[in-house]
Protein backbone atom coordinates (compact mmCIF):
# COMPACT_ATOMS: atom_id res chain seq x y z
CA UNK A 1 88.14 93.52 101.32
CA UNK A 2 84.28 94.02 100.98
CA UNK A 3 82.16 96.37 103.69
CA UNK A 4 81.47 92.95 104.79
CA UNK A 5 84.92 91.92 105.70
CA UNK A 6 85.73 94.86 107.36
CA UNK A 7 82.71 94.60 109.49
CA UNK A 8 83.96 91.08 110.43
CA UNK A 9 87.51 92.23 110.98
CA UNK A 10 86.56 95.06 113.35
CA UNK A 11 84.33 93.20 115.05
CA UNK A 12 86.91 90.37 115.62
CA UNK A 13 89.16 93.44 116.75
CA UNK A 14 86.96 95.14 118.63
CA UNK A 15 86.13 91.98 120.53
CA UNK A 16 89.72 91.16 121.20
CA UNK A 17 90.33 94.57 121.77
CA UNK A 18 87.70 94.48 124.62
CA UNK A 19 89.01 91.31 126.13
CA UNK A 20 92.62 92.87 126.65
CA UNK A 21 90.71 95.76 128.37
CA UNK A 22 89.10 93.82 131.06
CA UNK A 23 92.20 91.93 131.65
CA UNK A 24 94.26 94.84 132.12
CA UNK A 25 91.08 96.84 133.80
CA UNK A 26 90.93 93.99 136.39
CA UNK A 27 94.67 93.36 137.44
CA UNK A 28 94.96 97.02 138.27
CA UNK A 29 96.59 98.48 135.23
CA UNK A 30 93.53 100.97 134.09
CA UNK A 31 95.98 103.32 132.41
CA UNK A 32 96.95 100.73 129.91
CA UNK A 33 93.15 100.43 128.85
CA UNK A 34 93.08 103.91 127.65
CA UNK A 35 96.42 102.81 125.33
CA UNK A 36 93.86 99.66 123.85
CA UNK A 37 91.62 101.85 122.68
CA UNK A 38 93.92 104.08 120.99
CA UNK A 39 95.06 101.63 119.22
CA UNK A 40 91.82 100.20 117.92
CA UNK A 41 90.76 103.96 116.77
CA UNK A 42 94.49 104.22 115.09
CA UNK A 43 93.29 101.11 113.39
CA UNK A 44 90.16 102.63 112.53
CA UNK A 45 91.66 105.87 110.67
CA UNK A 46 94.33 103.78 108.97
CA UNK A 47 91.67 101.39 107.19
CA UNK A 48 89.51 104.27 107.07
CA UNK A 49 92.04 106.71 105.31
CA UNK A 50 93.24 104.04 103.24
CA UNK A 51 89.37 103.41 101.96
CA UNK A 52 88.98 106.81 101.28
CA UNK A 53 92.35 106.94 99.54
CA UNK A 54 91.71 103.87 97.06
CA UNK A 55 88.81 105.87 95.81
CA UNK A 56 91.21 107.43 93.80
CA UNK A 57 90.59 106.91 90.19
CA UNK A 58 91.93 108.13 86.26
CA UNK A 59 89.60 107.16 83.37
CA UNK A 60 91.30 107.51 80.34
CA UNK A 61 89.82 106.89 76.87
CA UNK A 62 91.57 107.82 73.11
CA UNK A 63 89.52 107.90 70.34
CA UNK A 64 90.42 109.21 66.92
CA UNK A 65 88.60 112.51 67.72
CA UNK A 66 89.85 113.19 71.03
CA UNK A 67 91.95 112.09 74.64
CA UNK A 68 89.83 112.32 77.34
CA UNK A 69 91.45 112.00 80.80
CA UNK A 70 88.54 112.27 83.95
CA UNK A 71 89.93 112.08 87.36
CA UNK A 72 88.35 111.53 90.68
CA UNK A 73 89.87 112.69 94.18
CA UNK A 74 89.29 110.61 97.43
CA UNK A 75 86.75 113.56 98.01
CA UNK A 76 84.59 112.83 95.12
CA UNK A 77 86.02 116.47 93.56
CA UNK A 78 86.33 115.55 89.39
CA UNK A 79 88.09 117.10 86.65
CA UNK A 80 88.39 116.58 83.11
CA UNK A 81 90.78 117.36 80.62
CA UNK A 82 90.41 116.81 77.06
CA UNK A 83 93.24 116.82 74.08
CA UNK A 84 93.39 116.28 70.36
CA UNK A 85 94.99 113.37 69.74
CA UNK A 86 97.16 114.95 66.92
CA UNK A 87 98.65 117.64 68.66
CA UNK A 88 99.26 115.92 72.22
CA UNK A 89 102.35 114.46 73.42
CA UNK A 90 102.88 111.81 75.63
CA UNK A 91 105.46 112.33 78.29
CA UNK A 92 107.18 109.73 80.31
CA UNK A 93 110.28 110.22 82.99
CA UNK A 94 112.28 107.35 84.22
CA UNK A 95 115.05 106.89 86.41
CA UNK A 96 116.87 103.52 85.87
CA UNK A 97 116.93 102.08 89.28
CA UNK A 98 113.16 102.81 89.98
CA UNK A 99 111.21 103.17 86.39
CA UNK A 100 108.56 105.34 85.47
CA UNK A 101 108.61 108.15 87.92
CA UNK A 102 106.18 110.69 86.07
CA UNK A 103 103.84 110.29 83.67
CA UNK A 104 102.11 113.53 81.11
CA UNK A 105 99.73 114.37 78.52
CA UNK A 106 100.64 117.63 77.28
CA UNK A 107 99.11 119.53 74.25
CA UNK A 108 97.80 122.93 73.04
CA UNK A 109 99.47 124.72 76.19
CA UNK A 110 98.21 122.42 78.12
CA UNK A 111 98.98 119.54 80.80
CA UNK A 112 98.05 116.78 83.15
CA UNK A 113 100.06 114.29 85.15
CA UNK A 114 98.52 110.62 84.86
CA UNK A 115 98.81 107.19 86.38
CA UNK A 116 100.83 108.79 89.44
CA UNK A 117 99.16 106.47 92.44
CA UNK A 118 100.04 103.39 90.23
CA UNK A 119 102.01 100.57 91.12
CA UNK A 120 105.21 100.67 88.86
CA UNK A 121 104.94 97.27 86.89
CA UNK A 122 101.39 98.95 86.10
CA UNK A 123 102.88 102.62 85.63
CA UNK A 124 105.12 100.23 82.80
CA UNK A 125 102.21 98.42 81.27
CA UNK A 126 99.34 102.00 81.00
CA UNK A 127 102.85 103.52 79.42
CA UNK A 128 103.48 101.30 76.97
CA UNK A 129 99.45 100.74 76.30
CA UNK A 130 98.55 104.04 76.04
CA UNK A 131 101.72 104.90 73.60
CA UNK A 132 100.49 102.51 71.44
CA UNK A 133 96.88 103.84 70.98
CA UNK A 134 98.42 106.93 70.71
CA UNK A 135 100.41 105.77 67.82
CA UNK A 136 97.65 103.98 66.59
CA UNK A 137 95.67 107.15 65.67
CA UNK A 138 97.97 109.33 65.31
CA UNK A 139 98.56 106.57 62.12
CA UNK A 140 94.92 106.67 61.12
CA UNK A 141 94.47 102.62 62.44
């Protein structure tokens, strides 16, 4: 959802939010009121922490010369960790009942965890395409 459609949803919230208010506000039950605006501001900080949270992001690129990995933090905070292709190692840990449950670069005394906030059909699918570029230069392709 766009900043548009969260506009429209919290105004459609907000509005019905408002109406249950008044209702409540006018039959006599104030304290209830104070419990409808809780939960539109609980509401509020879920969408907003999940926004925040989906900012999240790994770019990963493989070239013959080098693996970079960049990552970004919901705070905007980036870090970048670079390997030689020939020397790293690609690390995955599975469990059978769930699938990928980690996922590593590792060379030169070195380390990073990536993919971790992915979905696990995607965790599969980045494993199995980033082996293969890996293999693909460590072959000279």
């Amino acid at each position: 959802m766009g900043q548009r459609g969260h506009f429209v949803f919290f105004l459609i919230a907000g509005m019905l939010t408002v109406a249950h208010m008044a209702i409540f506000l006018v039959s006599g039950a104030w304290p209830i009121v104070m419990f409808f605006g809780a939960d539109f501001l609980i509401l509020f900080g879920a969408f907003w922490l999940n926004n925040r949270a989906a900012r999240a992001c790994e770019l990963v690129e493989v070239s013959r010369t080098s693996i970079s990995i960049r990552k970004r933090a919901p705070s905007g905070f980036e870090t970048a960790h670079e390997f030689n292709p020939f020397w790293a190692r690609f690390k995955v840990s599975r469990k059978e009942e769930i699938g990928i449950t980690d996922m590593s670069v590792s060379g030169q005394g070195r380390r990073t965890d990536v993919g971790s906030f992915l979905h696990l059909d995607d965790r599969e699918r980045f494993a199995a395409t980033f082996a293969g570029a890996l293999a693909r230069v460590k072959r000279g392709l």
